[in-house]
N, C-alpha and C. Protein backbone atom coordinates (compact mmCIF):
# COMPACT_ATOMS: atom_id res chain seq x y z
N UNK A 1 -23.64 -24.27 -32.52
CA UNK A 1 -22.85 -23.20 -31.98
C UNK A 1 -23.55 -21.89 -32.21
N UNK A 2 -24.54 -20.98 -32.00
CA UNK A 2 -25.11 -20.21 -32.58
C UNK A 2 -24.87 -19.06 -32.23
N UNK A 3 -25.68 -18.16 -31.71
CA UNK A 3 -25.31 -16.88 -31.25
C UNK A 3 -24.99 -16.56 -29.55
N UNK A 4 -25.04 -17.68 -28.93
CA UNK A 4 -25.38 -17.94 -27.83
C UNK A 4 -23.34 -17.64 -27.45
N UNK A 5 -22.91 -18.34 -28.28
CA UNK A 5 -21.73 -18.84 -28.04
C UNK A 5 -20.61 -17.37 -28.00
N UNK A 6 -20.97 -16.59 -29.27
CA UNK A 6 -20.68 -15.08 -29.41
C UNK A 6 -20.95 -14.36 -28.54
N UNK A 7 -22.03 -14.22 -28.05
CA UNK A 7 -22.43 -13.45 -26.66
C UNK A 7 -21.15 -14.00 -25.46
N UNK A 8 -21.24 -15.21 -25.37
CA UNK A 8 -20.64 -15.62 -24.05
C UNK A 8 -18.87 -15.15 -24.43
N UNK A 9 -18.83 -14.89 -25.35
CA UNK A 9 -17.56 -14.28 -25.88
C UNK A 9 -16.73 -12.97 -25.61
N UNK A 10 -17.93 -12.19 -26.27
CA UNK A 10 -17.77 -10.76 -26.33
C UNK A 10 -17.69 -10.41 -24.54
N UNK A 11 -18.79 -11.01 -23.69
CA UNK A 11 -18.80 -11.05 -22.17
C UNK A 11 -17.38 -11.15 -21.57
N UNK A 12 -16.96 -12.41 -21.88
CA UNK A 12 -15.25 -12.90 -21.38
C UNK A 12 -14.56 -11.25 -22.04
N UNK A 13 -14.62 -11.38 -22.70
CA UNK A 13 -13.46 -9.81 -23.40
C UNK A 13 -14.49 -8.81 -22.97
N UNK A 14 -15.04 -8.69 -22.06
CA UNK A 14 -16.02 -7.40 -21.61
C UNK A 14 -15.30 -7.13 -20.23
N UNK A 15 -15.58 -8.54 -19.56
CA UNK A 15 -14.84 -8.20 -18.18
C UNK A 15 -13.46 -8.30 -18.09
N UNK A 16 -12.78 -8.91 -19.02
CA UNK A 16 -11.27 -8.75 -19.23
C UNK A 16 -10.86 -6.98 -19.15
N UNK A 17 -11.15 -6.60 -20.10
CA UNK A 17 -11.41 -5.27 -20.49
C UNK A 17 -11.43 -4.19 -18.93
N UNK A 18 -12.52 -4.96 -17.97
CA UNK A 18 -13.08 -4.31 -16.65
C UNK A 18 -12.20 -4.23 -15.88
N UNK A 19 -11.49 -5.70 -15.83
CA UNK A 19 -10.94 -5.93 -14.96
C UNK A 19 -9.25 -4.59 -15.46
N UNK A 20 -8.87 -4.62 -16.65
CA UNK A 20 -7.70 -3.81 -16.84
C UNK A 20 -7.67 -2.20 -16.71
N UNK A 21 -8.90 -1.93 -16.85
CA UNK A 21 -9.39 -0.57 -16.94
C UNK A 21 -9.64 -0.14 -14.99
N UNK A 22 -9.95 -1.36 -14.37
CA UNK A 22 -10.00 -0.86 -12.77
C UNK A 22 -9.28 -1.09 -12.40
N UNK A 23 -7.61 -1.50 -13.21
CA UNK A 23 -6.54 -1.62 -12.06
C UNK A 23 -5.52 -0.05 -12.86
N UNK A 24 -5.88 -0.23 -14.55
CA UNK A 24 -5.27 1.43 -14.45
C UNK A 24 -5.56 2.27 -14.07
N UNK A 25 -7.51 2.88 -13.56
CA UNK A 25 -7.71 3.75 -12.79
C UNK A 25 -7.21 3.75 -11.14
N UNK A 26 -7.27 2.80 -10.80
CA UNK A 26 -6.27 2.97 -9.46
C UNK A 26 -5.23 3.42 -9.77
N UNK A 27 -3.95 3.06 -10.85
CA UNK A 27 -2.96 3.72 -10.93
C UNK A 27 -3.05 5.26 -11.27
N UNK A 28 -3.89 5.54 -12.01
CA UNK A 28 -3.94 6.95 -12.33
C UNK A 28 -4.20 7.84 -10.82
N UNK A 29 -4.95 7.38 -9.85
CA UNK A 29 -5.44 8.05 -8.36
C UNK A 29 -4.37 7.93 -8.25
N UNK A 30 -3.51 6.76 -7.86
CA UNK A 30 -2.46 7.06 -7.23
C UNK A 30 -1.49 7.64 -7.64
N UNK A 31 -0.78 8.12 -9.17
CA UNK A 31 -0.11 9.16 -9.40
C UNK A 31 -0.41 10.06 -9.37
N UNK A 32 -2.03 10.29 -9.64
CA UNK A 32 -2.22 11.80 -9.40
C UNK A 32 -2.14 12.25 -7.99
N UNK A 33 -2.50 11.12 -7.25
CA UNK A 33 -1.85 11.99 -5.74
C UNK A 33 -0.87 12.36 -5.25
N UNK A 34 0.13 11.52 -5.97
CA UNK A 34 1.20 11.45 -5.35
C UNK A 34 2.59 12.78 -6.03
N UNK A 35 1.68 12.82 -7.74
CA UNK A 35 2.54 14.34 -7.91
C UNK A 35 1.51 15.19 -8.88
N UNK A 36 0.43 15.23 -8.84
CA UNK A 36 -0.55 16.24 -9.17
C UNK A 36 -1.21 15.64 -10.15
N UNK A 37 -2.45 16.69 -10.37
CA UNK A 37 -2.68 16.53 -11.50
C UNK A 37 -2.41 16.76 -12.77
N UNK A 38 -1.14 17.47 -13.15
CA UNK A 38 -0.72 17.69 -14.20
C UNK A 38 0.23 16.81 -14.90
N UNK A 39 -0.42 16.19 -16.42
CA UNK A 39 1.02 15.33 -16.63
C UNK A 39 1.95 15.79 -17.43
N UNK A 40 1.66 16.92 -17.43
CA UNK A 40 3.06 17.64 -18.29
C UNK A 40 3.94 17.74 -16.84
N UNK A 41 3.71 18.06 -15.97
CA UNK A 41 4.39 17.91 -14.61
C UNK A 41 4.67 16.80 -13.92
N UNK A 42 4.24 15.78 -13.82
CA UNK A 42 4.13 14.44 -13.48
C UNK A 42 4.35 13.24 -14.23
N UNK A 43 5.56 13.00 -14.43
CA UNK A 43 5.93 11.90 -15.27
C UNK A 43 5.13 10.37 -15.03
N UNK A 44 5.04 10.12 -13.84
CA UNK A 44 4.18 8.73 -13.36
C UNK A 44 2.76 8.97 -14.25
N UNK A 45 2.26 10.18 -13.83
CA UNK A 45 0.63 9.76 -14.44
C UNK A 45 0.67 9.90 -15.46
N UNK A 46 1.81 10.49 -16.20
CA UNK A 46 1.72 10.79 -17.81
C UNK A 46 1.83 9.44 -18.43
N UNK A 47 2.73 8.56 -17.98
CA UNK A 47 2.92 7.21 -18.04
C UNK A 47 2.09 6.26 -18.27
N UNK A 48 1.57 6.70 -16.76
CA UNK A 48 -0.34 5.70 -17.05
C UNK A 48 -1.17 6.58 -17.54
N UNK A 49 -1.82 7.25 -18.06
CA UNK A 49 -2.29 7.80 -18.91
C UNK A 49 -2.06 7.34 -20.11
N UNK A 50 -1.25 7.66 -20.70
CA UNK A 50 -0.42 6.86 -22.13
C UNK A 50 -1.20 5.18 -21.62
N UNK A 51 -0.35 4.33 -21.35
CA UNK A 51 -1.11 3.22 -21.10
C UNK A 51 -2.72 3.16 -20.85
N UNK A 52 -3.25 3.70 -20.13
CA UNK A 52 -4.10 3.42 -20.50
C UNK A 52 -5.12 4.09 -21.91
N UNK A 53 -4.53 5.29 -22.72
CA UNK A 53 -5.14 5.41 -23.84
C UNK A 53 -4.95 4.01 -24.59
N UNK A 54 -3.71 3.70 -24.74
CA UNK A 54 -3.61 2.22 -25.50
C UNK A 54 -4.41 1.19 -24.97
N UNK A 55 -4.82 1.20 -24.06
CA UNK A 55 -6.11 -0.07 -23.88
C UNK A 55 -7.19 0.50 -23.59
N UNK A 56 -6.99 1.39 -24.42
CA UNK A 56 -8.87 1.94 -24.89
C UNK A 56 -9.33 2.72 -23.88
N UNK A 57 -9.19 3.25 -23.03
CA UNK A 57 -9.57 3.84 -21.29
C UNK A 57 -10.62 4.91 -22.21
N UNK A 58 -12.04 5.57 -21.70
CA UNK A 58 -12.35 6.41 -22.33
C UNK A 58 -11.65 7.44 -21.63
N UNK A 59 -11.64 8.79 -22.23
CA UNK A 59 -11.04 9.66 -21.97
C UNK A 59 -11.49 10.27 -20.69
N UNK A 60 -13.18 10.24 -20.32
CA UNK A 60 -14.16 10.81 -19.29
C UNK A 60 -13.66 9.99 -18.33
N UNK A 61 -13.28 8.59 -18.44
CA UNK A 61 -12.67 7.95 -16.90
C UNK A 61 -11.35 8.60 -16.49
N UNK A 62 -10.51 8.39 -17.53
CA UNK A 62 -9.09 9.18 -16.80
C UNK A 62 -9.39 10.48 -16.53
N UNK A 63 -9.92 10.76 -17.00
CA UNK A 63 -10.08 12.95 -16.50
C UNK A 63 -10.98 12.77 -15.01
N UNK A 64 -12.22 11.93 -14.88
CA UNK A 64 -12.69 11.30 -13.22
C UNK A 64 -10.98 10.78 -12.60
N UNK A 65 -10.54 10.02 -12.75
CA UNK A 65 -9.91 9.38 -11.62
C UNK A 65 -8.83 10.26 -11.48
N UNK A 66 -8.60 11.05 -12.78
CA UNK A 66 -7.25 12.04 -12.39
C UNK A 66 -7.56 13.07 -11.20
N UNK A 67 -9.07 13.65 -11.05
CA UNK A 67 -9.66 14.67 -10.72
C UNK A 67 -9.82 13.90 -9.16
N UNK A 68 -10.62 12.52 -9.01
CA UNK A 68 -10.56 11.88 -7.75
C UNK A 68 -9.02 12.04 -7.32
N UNK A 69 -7.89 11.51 -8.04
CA UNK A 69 -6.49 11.35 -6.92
C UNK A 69 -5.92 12.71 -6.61
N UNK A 70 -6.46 13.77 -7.05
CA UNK A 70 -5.55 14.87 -7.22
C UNK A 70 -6.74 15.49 -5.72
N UNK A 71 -7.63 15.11 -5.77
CA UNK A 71 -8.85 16.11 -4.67
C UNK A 71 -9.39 16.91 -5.15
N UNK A 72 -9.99 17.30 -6.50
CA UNK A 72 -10.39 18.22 -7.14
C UNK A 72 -12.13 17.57 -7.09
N UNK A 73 -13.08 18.93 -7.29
CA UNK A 73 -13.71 18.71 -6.53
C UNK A 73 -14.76 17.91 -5.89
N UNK A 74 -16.04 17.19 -5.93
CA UNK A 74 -16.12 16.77 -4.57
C UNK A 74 -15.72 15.47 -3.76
N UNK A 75 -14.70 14.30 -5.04
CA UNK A 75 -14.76 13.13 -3.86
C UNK A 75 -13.09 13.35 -4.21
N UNK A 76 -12.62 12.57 -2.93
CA UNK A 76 -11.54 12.76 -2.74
C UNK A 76 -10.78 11.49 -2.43
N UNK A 77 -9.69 11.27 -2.83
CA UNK A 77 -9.17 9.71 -2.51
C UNK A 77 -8.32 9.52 -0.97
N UNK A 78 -8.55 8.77 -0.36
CA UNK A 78 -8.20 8.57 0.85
C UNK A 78 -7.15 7.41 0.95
N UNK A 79 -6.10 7.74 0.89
CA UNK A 79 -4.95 6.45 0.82
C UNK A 79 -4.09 6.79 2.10
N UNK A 80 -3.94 5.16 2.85
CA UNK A 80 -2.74 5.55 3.64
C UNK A 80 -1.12 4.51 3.02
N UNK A 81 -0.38 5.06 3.90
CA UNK A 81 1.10 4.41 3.33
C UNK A 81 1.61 3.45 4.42
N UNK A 82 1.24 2.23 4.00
CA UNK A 82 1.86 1.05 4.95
C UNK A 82 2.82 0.16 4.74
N UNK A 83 3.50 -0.19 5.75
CA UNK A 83 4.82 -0.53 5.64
C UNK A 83 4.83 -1.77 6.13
N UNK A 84 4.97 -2.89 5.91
CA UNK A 84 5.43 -4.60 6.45
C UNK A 84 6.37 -4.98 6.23
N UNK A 85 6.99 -5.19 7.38
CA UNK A 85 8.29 -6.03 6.88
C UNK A 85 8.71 -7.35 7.50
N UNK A 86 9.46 -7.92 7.14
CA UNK A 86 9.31 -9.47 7.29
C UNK A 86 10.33 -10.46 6.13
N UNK A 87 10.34 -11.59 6.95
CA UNK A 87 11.33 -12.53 5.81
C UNK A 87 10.26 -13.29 5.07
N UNK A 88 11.01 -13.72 3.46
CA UNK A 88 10.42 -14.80 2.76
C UNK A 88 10.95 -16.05 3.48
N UNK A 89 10.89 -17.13 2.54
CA UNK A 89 11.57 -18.49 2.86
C UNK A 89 12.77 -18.20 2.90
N UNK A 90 13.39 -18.84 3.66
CA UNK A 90 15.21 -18.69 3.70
C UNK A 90 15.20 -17.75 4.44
N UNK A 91 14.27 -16.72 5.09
CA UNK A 91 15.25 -15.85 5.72
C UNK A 91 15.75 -14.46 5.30
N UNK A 92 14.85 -14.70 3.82
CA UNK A 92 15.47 -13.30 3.01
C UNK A 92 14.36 -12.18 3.19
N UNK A 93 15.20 -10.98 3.58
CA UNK A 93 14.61 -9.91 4.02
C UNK A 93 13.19 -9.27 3.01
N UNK A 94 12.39 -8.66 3.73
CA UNK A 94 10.97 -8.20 2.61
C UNK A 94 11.13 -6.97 3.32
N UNK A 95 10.63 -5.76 2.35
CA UNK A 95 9.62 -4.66 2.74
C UNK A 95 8.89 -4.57 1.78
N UNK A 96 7.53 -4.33 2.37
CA UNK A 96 6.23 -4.25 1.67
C UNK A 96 5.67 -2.90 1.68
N UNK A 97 6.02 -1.81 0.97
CA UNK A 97 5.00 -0.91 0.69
C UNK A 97 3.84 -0.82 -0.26
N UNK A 98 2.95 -0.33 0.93
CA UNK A 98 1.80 -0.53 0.26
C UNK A 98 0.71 1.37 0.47
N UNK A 99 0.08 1.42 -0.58
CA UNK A 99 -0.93 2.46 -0.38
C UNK A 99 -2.06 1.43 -0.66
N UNK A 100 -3.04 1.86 0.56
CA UNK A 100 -4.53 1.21 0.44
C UNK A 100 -5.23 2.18 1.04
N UNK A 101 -6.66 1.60 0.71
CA UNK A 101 -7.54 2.88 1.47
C UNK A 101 -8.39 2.38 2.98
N UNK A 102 -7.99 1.10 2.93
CA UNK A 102 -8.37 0.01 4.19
C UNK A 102 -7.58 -0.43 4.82
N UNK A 103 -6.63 -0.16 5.58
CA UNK A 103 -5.97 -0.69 6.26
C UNK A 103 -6.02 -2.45 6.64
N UNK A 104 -7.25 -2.30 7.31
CA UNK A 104 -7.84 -3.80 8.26
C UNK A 104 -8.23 -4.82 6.64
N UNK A 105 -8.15 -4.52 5.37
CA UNK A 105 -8.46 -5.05 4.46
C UNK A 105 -7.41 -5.56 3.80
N UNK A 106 -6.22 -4.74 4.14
CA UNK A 106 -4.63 -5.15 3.25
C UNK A 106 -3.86 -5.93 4.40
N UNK A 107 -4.13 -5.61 6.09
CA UNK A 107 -3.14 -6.94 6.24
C UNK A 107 -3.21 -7.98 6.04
N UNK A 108 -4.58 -8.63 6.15
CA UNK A 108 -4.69 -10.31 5.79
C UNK A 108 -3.71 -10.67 4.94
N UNK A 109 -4.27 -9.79 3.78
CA UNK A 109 -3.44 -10.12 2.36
C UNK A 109 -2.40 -10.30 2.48
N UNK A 110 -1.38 -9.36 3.12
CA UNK A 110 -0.33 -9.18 2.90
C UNK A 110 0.38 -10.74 3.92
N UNK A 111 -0.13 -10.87 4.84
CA UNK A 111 -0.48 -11.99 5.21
C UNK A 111 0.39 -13.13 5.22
N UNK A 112 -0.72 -13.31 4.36
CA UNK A 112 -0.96 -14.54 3.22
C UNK A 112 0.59 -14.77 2.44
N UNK A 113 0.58 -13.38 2.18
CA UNK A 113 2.24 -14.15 1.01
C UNK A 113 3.06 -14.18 1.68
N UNK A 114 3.56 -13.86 3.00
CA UNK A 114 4.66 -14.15 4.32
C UNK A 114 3.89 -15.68 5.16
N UNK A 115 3.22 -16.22 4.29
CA UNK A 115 2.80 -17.17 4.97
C UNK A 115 4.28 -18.42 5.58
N UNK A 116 4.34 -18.69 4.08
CA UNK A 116 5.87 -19.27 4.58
C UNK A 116 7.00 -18.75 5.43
N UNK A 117 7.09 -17.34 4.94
CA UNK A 117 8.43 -16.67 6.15
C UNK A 117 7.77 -16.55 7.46
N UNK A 118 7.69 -15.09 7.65
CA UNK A 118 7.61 -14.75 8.77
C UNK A 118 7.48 -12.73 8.54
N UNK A 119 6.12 -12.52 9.24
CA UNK A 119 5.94 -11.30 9.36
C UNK A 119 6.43 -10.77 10.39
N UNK A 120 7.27 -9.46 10.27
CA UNK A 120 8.05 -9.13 11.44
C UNK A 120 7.55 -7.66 11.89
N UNK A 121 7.76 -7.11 13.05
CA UNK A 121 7.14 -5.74 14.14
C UNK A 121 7.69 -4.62 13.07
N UNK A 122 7.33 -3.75 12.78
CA UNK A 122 7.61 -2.67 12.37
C UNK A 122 9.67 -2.37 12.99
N UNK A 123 10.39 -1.91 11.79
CA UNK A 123 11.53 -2.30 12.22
C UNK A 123 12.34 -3.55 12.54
N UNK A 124 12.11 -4.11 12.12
CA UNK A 124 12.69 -5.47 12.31
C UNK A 124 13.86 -5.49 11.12
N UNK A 125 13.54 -5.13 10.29
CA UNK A 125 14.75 -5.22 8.97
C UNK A 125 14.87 -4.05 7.79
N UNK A 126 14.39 -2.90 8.36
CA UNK A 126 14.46 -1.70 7.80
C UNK A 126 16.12 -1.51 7.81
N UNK A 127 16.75 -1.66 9.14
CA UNK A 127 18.40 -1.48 9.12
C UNK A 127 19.09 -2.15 7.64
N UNK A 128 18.47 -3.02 7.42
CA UNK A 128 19.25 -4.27 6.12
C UNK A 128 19.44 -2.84 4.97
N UNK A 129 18.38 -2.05 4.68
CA UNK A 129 17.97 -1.70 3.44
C UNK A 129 18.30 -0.31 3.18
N UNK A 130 18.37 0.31 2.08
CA UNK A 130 18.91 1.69 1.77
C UNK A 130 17.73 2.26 0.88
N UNK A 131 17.31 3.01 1.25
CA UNK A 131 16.05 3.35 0.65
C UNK A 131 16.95 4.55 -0.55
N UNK A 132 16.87 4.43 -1.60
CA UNK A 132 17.70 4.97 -3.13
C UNK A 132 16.30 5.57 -3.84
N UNK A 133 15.04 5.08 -3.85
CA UNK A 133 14.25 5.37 -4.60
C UNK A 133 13.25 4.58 -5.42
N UNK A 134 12.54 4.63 -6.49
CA UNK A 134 11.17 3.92 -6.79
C UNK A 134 11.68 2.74 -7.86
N UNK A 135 11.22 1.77 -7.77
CA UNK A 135 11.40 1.35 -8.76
C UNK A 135 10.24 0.96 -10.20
C-alpha cells in the first residue's frame, strides 16, 4: 500500500473539494446578480458566502465571482431566466425555473427529467400556480 495509495486519496478529496467550490461560486454570481454586491444588503449572497467560508472557499474566489455576478469590472455574467412547464408522472403539475447562461444547453436537460411526464408550451399550467415567492 505505499505512497501511491495516499496520492490517489488526497486527489479524490481534491476534486470533491472542486467540484463544491464550482457549484458555490455559481451561487455566489447568481446572488450577486440578482441583489448586488453587497452582503450587508443582500441576504442570499451573505448566505452563500457564509457557506462557502465553511468549506474553505479562498477568500480571492468569492471577492472574483462576487465582482463577476454583480458586473464589476471587466467580465460580466450573462444569465437568462427560463421557464418550463409541464407534468411529472400522474399528471402532477411542474414549473421549472431556471437561470442558465445557454439556453440550447439547459433544454435537453431539463428534458430528460419530464421524460416520464410530459413537457408542456409555455403556459400550459402557469394558471394552476400562485407565484408567493422563493423558496
Amino acid at each position: 500500500m505505499g505512497r501511491q495509495w495516499l496520492h490517489a486519496k488526497r486527489e479524490v478529496a481534491g476534486l470533491k473539494k472542486g467540484q463544491v467550490t464550482g457549484k458555490l461560486v455559481k451561487e455566489i454570481m447568481v446572488a450577486a446578480k440578482l441583489g448586488g454586491a453587497d452582503p450587508a444588503g443582500n441576504a442570499r449572497l451573505f448566505a452563500v458566502v457564509e457557506k462557502a467560508r465553511r468549506a474553505s472557499v479562498s477568500r480571492d474566489v468569492i471577492e472574483r465571482a462576487i465582482k463577476k455576478g454583480a458586473g464589476i469590472g471587466g467580465e460580466k455574467l450573462e444569465l437568462e431566466h427560463v421557464v418550463f412547464e409541464g407534468y411529472a408522472p400522474n399528471k402532477v403539475p411542474v414549473i421549472v425555473e431556471v437561470l442558465t447562461d445557454n439556453k440550447n444547453r439547459t433544454a435537453p436537460e431539463i428534458r430528460v427529467l419530464f421524460k416520464r411526464g410530459q413537457l408542456g408550451a409555455a403556459g400550459s399550467n402557469k394558471f394552476l400556480f400562485d407565484h408567493v415567492g422563493l423558496v
